[in-house]
N, C-alpha and C. Protein backbone atom coordinates (compact mmCIF):
# COMPACT_ATOMS: atom_id res chain seq x y z
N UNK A 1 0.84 -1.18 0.00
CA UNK A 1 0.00 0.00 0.00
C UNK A 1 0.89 1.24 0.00
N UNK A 2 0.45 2.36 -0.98
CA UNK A 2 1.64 3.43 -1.62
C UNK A 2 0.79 4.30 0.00
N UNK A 3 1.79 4.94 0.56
CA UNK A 3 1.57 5.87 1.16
C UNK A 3 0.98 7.41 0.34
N UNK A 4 -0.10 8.34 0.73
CA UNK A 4 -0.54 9.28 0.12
C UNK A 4 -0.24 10.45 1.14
N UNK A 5 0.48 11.13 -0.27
CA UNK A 5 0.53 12.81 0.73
C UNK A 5 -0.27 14.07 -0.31
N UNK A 6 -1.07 14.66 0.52
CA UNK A 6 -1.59 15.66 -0.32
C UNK A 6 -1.17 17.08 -0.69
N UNK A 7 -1.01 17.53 -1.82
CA UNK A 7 0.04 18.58 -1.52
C UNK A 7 -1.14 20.05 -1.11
N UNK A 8 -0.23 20.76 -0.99
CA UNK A 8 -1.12 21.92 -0.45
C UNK A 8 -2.15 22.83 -1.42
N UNK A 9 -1.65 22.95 -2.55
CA UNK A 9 -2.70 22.98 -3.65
C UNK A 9 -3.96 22.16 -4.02
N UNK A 10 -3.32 20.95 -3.48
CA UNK A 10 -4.67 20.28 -3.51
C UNK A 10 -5.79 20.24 -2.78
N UNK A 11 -5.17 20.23 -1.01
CA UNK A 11 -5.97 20.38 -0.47
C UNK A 11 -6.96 21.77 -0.15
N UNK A 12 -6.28 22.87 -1.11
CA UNK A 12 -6.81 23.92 -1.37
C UNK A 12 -8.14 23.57 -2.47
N UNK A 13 -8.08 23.10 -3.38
CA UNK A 13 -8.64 22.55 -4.43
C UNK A 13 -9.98 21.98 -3.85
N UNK A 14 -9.89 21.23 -2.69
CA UNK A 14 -10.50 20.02 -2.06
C UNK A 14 -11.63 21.23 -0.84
N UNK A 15 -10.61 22.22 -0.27
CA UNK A 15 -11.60 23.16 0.21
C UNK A 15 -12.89 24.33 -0.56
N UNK A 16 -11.89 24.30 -1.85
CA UNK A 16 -12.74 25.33 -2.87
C UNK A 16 -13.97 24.32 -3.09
N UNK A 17 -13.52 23.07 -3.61
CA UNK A 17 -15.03 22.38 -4.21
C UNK A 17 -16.41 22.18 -2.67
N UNK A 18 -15.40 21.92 -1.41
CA UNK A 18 -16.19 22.10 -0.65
C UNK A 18 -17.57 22.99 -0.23
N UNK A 19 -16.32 24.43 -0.22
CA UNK A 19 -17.27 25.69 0.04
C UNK A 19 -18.42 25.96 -0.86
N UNK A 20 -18.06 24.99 -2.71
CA UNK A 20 -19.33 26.08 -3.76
C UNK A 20 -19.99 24.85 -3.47
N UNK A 21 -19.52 23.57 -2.85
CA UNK A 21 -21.29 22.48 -2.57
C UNK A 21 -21.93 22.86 -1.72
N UNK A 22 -21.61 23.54 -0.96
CA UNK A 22 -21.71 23.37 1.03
C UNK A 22 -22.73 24.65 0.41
N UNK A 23 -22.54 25.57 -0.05
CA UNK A 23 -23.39 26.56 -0.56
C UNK A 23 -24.71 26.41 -1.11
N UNK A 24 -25.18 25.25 -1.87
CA UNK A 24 -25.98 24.37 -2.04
C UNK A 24 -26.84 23.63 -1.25
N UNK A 25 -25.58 22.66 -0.40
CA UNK A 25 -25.99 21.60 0.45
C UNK A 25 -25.31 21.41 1.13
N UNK A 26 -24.77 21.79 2.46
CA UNK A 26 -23.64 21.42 2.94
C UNK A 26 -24.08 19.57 3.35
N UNK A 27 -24.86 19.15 3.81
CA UNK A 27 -25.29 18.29 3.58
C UNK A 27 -24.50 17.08 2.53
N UNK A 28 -24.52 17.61 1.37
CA UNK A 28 -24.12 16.74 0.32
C UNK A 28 -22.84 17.49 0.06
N UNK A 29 -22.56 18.62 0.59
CA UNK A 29 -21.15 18.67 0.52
C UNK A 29 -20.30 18.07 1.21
N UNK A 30 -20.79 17.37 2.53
CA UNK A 30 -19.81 16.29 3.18
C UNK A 30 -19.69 14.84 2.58
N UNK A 31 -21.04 14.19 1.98
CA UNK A 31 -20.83 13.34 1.50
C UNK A 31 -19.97 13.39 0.11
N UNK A 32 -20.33 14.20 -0.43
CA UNK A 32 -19.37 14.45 -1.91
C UNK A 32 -17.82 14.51 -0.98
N UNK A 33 -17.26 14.95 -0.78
CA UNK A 33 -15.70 15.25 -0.12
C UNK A 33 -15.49 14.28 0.43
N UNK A 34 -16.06 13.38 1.25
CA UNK A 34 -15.79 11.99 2.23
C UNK A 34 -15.70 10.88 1.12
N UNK A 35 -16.39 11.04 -0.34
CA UNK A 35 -16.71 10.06 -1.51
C UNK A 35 -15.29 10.15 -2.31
N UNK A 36 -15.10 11.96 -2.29
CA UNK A 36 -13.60 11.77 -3.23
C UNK A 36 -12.43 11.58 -2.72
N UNK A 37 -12.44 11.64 -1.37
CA UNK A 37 -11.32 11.38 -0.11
C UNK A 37 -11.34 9.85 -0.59
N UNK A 38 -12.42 8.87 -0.47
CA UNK A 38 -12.20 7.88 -0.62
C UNK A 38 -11.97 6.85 -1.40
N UNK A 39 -12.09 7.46 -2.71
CA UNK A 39 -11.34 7.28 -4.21
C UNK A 39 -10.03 7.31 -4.26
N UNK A 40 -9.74 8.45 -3.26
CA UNK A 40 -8.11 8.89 -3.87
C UNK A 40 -7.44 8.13 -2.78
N UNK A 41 -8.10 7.44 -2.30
CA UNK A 41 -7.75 6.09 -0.74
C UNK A 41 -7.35 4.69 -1.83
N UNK A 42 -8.35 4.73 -2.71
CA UNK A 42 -8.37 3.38 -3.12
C UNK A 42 -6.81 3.18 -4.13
N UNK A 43 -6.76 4.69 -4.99
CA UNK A 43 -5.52 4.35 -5.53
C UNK A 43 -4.08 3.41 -4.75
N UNK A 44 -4.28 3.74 -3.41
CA UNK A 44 -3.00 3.68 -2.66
C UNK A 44 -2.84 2.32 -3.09
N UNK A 45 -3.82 1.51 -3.11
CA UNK A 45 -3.36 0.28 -3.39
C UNK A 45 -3.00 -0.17 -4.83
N UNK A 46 -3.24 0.31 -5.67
CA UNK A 46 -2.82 -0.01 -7.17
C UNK A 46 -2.30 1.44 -7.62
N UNK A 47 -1.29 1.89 -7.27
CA UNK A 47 -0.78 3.48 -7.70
C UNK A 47 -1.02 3.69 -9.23
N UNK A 48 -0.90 2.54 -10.06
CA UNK A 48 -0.79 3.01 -11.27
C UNK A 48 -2.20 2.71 -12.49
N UNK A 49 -3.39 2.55 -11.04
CA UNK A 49 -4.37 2.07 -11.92
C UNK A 49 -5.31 3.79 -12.50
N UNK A 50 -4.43 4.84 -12.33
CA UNK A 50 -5.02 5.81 -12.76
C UNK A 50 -4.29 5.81 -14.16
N UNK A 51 -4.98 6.56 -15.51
CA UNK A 51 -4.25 6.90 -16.60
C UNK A 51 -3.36 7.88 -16.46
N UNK A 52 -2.41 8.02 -16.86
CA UNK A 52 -1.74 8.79 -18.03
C UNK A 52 -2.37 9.90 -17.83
N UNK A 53 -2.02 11.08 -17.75
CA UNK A 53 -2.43 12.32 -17.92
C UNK A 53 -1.65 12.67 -19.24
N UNK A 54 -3.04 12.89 -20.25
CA UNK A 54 -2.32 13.16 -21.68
C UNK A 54 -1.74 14.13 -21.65
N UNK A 55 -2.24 15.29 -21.09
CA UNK A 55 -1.57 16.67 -21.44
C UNK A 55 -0.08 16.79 -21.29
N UNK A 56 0.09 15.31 -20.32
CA UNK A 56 1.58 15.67 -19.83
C UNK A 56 2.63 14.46 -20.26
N UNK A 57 1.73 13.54 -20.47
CA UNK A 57 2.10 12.15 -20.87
C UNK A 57 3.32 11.68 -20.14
N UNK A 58 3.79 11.81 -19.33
CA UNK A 58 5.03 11.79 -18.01
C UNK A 58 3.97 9.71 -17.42
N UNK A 59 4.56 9.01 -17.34
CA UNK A 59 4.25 8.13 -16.65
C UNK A 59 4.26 7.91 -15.50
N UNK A 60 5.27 9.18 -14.35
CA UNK A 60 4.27 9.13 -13.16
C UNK A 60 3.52 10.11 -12.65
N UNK A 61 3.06 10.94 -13.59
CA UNK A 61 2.16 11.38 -13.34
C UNK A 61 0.58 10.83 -13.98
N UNK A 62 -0.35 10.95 -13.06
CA UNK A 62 -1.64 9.97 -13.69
C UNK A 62 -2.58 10.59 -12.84
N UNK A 63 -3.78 10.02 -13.24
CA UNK A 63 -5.07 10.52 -13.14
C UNK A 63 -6.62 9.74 -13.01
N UNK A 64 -7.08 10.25 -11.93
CA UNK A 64 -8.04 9.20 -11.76
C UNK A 64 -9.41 9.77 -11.84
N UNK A 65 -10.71 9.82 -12.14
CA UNK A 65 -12.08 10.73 -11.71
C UNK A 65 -12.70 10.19 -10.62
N UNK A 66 -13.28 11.72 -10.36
CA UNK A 66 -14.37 11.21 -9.84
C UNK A 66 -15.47 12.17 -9.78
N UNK A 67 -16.55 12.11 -10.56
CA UNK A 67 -17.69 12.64 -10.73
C UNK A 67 -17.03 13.52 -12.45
N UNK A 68 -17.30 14.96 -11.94
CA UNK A 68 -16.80 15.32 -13.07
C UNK A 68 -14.94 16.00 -12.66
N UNK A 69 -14.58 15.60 -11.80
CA UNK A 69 -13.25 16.05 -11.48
C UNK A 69 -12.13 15.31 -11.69
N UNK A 70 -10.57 15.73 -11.87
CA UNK A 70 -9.73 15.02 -12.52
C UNK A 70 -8.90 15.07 -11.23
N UNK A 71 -7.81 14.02 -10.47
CA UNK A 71 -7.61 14.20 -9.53
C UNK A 71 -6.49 13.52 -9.81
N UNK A 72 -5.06 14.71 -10.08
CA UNK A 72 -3.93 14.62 -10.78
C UNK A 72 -2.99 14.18 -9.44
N UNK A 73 -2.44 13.10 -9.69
CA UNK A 73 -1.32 12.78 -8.72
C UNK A 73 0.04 12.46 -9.21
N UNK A 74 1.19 12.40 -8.39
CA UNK A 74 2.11 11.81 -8.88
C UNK A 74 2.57 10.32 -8.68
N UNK A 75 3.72 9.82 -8.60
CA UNK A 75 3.74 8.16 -7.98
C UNK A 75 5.71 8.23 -8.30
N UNK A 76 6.18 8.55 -7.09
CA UNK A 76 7.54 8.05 -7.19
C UNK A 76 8.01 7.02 -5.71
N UNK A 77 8.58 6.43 -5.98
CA UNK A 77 8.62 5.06 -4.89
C UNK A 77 7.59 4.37 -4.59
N UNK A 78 7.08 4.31 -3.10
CA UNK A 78 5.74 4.07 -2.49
C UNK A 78 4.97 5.16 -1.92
N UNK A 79 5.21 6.56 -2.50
CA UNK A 79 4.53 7.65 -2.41
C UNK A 79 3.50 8.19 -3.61
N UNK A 80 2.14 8.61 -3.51
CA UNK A 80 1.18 9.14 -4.05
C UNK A 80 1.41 10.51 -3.66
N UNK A 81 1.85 11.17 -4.32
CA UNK A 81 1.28 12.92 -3.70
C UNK A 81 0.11 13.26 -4.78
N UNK A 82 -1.05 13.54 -3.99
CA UNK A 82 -1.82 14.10 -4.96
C UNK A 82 -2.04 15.94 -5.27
N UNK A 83 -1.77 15.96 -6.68
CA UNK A 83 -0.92 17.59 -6.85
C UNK A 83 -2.32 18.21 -7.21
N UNK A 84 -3.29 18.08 -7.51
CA UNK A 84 -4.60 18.86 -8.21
C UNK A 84 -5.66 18.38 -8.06
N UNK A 85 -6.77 19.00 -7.96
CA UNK A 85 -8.34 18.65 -8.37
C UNK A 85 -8.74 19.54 -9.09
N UNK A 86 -9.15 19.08 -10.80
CA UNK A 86 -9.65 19.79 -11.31
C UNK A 86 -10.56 19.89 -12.21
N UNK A 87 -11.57 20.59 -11.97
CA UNK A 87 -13.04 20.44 -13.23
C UNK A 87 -12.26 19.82 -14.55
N UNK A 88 -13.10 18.77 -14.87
CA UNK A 88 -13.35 18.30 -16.31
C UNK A 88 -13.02 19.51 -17.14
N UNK A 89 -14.05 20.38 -16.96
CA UNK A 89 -14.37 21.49 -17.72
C UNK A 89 -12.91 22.51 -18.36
N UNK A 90 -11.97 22.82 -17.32
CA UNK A 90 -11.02 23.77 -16.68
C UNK A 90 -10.18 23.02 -18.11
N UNK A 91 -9.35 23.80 -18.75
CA UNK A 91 -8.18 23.42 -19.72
C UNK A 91 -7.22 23.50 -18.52
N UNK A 92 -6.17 22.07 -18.76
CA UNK A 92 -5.20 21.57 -17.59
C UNK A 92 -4.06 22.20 -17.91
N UNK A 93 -3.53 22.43 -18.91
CA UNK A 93 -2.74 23.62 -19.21
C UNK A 93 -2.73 24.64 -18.38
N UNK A 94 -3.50 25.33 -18.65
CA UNK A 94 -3.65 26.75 -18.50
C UNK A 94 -3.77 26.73 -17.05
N UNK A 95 -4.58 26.15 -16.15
CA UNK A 95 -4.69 25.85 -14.71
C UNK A 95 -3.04 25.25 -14.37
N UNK A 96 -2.85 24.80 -14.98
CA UNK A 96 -0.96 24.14 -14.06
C UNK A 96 0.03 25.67 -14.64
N UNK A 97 -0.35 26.24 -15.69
CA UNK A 97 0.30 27.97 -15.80
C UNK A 97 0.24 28.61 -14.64
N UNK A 98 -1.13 28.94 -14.47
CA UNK A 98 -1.57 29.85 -13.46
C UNK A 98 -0.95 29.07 -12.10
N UNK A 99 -1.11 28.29 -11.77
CA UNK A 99 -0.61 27.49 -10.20
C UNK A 99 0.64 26.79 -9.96
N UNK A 100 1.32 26.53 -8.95
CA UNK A 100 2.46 25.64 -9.33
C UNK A 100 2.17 24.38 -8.44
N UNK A 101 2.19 23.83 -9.77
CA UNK A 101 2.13 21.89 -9.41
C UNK A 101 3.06 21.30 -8.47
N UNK A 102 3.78 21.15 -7.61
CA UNK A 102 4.60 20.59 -7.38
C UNK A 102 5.13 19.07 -7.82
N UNK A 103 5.78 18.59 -9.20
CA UNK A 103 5.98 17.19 -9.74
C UNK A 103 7.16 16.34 -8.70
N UNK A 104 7.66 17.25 -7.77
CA UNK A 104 8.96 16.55 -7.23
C UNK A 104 8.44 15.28 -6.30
């Protein structure tokens, strides 16, 4: 089992999607966040069952969904850092311009 560290962008990422559900429903904004917490749990055990992130095509970096979100991690040793959460929608480019990813 890959140990997971979240980087701080992400868990920024992870508070933003919080706050615009919780605005809605906070209600279903806990279950949504406890659902993608526990996706990005399951990788630990198969690190490399996420794809390929085309934009970057780097093999350890990869990518897994969940709902409509892309939830960009890396994989060096038995470490997961997960570097992003980001709308489907969002061009991944332009979002890793504007922010800094940490790949190390």
């Amino acid at each position: 089992m890959a140990k997971i560290i979240w980087s701080d962008l992400a868990k920024e990422h992870l508070r933003e999607i919080d706050s615009y559900i919780s605005k809605g429903s906070p209600f279903y904004s806990i279950i949504f966040i406890d659902k993608l917490i526990a996706s990005v749990e399951r990788v630990s055990l198969f690190p490399k069952c996420g794809r390929v992130v085309p934009e970057f095509g780097r093999d350890d970096l990869r990518e897994v969904f969940f709902h409509k979100y892309r939830i960009v991690y890396s994989i060096k040793d038995d470490t997961i850092r997960i570097l992003a959460i980001v709308h489907g929608a969002m061009d991944l480019i332009k979002k890793r311009e504007r922010e800094l990813w940490d790949f190390t």
